[in-house]
N, C-alpha and C. Protein backbone atom coordinates (compact mmCIF):
# COMPACT_ATOMS: atom_id res chain seq x y z
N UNK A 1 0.85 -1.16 0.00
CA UNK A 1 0.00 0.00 0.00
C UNK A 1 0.90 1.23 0.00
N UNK A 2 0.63 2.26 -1.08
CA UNK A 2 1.33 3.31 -1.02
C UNK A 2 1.01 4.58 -0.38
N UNK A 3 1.18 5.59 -0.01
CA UNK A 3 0.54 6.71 0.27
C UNK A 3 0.55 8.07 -1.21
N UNK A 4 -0.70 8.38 -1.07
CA UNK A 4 -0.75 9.08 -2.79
C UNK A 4 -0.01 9.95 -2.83
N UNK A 5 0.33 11.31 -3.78
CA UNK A 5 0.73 12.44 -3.64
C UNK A 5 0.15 13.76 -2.73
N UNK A 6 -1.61 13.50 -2.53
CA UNK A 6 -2.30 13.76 -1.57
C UNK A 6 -1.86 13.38 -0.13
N UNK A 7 -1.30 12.58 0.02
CA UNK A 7 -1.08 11.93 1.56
C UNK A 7 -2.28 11.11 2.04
N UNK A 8 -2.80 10.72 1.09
CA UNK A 8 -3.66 9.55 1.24
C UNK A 8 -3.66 8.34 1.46
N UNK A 9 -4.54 7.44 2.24
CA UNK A 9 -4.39 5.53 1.90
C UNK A 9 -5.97 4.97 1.58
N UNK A 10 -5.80 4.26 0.84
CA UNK A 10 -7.27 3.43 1.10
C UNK A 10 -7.22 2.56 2.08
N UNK A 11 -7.80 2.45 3.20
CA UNK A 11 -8.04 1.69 4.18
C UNK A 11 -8.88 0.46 3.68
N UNK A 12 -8.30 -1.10 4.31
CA UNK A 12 -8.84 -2.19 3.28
C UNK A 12 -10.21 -2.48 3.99
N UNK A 13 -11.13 -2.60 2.94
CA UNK A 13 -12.51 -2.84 3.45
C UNK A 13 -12.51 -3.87 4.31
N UNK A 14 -12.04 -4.74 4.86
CA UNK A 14 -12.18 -5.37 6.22
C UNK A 14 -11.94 -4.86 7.27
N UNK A 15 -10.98 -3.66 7.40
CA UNK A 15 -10.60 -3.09 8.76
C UNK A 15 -11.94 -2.14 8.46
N UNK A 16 -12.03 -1.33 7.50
CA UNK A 16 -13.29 -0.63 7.59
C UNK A 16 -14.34 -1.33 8.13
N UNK A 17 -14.95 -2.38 7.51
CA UNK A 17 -16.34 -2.90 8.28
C UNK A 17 -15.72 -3.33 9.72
N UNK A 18 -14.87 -4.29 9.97
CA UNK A 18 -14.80 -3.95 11.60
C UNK A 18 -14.96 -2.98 12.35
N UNK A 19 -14.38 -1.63 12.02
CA UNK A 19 -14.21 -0.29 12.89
C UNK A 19 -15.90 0.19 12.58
N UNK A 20 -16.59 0.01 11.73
CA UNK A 20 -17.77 0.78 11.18
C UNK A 20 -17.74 1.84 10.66
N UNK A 21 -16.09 2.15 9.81
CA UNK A 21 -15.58 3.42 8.78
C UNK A 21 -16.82 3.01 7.75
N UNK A 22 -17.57 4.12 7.79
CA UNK A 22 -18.57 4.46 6.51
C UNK A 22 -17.65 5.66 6.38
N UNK A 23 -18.34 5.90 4.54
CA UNK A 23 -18.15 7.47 4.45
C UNK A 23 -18.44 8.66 5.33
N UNK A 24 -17.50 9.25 5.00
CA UNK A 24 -17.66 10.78 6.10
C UNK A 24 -17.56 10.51 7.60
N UNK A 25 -17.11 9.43 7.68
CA UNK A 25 -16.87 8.87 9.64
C UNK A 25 -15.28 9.83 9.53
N UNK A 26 -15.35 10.56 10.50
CA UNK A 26 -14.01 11.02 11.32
C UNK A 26 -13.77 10.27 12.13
N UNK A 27 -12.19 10.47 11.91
CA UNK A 27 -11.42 9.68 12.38
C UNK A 27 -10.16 10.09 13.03
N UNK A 28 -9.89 9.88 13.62
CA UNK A 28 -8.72 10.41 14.66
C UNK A 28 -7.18 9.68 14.53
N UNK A 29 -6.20 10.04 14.63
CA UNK A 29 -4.49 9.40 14.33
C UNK A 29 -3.79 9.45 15.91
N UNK A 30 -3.29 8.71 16.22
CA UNK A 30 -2.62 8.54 17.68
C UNK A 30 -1.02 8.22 17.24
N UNK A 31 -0.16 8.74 17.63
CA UNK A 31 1.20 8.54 17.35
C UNK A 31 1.90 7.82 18.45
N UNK A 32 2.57 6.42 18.31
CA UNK A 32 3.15 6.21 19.04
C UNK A 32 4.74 5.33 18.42
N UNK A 33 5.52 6.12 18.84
CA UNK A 33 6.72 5.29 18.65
C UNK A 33 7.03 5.70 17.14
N UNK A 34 6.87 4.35 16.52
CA UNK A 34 7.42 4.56 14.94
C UNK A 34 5.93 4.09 14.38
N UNK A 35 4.74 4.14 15.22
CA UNK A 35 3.36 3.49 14.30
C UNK A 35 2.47 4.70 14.94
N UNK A 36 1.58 4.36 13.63
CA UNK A 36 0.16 5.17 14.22
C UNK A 36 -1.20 4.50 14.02
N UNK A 37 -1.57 5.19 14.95
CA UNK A 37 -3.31 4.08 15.21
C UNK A 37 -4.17 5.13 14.89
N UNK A 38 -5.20 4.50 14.33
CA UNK A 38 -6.39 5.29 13.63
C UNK A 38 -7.72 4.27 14.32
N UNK A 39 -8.66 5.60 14.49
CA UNK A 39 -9.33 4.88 15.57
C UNK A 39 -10.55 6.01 14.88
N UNK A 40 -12.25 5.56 15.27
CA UNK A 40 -13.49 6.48 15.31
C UNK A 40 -13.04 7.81 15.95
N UNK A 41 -13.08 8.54 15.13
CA UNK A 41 -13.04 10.12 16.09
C UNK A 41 -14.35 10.64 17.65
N UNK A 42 -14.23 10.23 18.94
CA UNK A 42 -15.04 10.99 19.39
C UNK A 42 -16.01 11.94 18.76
N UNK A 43 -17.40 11.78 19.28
CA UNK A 43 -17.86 13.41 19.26
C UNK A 43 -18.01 14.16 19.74
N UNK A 44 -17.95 15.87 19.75
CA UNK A 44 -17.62 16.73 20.32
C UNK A 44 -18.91 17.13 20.98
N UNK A 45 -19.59 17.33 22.20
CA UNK A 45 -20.74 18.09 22.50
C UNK A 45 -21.53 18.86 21.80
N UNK A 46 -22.80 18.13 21.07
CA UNK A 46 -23.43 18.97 20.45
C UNK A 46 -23.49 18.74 18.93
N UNK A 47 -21.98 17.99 18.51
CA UNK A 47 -21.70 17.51 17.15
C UNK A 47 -22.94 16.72 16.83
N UNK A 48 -23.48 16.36 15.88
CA UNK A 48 -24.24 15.15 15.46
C UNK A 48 -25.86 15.06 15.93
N UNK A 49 -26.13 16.26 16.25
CA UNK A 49 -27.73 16.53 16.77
C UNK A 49 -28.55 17.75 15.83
N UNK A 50 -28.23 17.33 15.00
CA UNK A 50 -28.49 18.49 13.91
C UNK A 50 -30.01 17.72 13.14
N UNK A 51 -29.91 16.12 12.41
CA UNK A 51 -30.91 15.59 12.24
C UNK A 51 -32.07 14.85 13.58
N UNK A 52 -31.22 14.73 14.64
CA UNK A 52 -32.25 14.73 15.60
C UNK A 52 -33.02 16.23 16.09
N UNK A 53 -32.38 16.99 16.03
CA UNK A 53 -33.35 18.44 16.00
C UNK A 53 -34.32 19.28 14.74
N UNK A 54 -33.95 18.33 13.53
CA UNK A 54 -34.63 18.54 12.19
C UNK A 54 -36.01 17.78 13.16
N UNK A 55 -36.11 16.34 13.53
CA UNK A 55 -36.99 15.81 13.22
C UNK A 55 -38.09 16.28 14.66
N UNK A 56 -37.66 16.83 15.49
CA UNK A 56 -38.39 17.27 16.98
C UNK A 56 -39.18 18.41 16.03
N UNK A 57 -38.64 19.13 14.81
CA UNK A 57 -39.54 20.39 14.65
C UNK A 57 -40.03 19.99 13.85
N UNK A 58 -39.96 18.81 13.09
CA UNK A 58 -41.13 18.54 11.89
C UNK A 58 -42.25 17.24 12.79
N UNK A 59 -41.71 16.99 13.85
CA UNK A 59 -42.75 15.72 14.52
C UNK A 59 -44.20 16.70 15.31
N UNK A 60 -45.25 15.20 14.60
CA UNK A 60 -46.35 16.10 14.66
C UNK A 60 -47.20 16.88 13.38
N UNK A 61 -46.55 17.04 11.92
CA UNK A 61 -46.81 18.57 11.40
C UNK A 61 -47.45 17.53 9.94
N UNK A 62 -47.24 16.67 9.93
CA UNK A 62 -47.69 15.85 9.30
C UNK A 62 -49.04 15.37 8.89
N UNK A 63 -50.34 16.58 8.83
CA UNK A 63 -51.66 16.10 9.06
C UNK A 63 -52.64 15.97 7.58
N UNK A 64 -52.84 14.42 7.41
CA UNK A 64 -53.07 14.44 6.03
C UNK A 64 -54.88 14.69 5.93
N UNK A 65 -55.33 14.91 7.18
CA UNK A 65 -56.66 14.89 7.33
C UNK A 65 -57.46 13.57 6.89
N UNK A 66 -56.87 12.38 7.41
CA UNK A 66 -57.71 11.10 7.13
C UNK A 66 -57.29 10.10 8.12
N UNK A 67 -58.09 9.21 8.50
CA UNK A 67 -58.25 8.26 9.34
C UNK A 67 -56.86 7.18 9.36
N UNK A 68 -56.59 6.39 10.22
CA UNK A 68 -55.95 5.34 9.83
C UNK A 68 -56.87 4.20 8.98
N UNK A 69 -57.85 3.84 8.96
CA UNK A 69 -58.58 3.33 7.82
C UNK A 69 -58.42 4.14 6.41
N UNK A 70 -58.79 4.97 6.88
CA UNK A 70 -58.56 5.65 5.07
C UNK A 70 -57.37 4.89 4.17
N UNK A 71 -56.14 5.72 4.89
CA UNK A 71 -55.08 5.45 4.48
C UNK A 71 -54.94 4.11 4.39
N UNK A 72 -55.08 3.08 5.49
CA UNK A 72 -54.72 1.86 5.05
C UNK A 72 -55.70 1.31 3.87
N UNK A 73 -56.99 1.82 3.39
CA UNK A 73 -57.82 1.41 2.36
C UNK A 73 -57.03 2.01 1.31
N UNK A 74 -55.55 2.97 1.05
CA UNK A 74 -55.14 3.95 0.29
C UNK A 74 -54.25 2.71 -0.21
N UNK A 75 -53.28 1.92 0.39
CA UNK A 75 -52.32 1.31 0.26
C UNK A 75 -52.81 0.04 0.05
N UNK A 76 -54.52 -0.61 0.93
CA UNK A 76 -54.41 -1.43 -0.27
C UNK A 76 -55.17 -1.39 -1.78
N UNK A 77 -55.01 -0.41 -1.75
CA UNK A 77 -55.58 0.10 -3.51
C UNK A 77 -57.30 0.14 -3.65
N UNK A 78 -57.78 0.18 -2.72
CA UNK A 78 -59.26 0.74 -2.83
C UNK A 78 -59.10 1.91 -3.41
N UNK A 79 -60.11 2.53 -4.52
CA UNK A 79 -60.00 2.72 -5.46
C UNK A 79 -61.05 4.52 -4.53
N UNK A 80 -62.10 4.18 -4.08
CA UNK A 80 -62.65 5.68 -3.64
C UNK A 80 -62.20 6.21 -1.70
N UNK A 81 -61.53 6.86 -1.41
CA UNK A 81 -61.60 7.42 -0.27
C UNK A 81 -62.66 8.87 0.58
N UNK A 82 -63.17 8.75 1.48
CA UNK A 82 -64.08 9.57 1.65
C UNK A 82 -62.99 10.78 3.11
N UNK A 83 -63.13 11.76 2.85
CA UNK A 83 -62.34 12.68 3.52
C UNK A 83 -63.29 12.52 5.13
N UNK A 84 -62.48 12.62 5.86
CA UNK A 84 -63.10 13.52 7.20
C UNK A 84 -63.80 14.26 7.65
N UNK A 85 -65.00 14.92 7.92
CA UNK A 85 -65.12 16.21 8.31
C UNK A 85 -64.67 16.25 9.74
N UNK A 86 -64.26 17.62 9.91
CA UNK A 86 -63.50 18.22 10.92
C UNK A 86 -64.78 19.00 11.66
């Protein structure tokens, strides 16, 4: 394995699926001696709550104005639905 002109490596897809390196996983370098260890990067307080706070302000907002019958008569392909009155 070489390192590119970038200072790059491909890490071999078996150490990836062990560690759970998906794309865009940070990752952290530890120096010791004459080797270095690469390990999941911690997250920082606060990092990574960005789609759990998308979904607190859209939960709830979702109102299609029909029953759970409706809908399930929607999916299995009954053909007329009758709305709600409110």
């Amino acid at each position: 394995m070489q390192i590119t002109s970038k200072g790059q490596v491909t890490i071999p897809l078996a150490i990836r699926n062990r560690l759970g390196l998906l794309p865009h996983t940070r990752v952290e370098f530890e120096l010791a001696a004459d080797h270095a260890r690469i390990r999941k990067a911690l997250r920082a307080p606060g990092e990574g709550v960005r789609g759990r706070v998308a979904l607190e302000v859209l939960r709830g907002t979702a109102d299609t104005g029909l029953s759970t019958e409706e809908i399930l008569s929607l999916t299995r392909g009954v053909n007329r639905v009758t709305r709600r009155r409110r």
